[in-house]
Protein backbone atom coordinates (compact mmCIF):
# COMPACT_ATOMS: atom_id res chain seq x y z
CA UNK A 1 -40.78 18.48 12.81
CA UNK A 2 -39.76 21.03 9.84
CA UNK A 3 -36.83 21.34 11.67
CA UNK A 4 -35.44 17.94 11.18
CA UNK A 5 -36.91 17.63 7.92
CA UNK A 6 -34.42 20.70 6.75
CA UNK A 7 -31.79 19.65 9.07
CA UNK A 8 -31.89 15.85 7.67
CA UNK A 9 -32.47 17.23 3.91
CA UNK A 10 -28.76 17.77 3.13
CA UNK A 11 -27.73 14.40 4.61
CA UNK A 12 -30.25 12.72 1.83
CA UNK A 13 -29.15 14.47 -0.76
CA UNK A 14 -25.18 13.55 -0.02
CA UNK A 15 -26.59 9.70 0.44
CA UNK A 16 -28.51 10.35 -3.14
CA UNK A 17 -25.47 11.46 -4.93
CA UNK A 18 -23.30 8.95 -3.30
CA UNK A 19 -25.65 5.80 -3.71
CA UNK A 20 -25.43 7.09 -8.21
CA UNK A 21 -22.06 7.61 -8.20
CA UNK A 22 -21.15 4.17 -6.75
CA UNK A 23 -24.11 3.09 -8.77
CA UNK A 24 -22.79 4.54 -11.82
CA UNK A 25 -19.07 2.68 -11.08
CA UNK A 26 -20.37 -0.83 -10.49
CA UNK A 27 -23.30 -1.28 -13.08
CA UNK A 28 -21.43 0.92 -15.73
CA UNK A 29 -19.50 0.27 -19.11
CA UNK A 30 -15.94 -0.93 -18.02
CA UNK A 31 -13.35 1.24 -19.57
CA UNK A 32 -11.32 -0.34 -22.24
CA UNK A 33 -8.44 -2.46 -21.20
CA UNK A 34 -4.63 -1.13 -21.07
CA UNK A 35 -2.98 -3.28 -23.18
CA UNK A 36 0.98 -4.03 -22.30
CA UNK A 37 3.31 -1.40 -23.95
CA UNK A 38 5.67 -3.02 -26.98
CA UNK A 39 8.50 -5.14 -25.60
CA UNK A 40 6.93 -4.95 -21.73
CA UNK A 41 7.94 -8.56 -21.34
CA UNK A 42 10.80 -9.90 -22.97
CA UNK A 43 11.04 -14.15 -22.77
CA UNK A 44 14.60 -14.34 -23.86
CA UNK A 45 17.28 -11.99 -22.01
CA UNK A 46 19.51 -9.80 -25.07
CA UNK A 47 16.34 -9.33 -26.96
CA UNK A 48 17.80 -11.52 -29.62
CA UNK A 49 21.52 -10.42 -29.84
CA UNK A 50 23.18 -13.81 -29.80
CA UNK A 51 26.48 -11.83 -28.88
CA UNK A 52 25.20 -10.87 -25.34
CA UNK A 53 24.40 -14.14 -24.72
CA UNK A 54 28.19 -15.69 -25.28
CA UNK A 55 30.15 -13.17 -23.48
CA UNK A 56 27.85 -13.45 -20.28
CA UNK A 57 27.29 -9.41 -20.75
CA UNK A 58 24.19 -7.63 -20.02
CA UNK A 59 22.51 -5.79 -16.83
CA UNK A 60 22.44 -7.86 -13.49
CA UNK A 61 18.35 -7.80 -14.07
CA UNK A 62 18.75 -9.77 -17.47
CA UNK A 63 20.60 -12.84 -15.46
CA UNK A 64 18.44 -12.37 -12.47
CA UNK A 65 17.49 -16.67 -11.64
CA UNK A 66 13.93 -15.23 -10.13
């Protein structure tokens, strides 16, 4: 009977550390949000050059329809 009590000891102690790490990862303070970096998302393709937008010029992802 010692013998599984030292044998199963380890096991618990895993389960303990396992059971307050998940613990501490649900129940705990989220982390602050990542805001968007400056210009992540640009609306209007030639980020306001009105020349771009006459001549038709610019990367193949600016005049992408999707």
């Amino acid at each position: 009977m010692v013998t599984v009590a030292v044998l199963l000891l380890p096991a618990l102690g895993l389960l303990l550390f396992t059971m307050t790490y998940l613990e501490d990862r649900l129940f705990g303070d989220p982390d602050p949000p990542r805001h968007a970096r400056r210009r992540h998302l640009r609306l209007l393709p030639g980020g306001g050059s009105g020349a771009d937008r006459r001549t038709g010029a610019g990367r193949a992802s600016d005049r992408d329809a999707a």
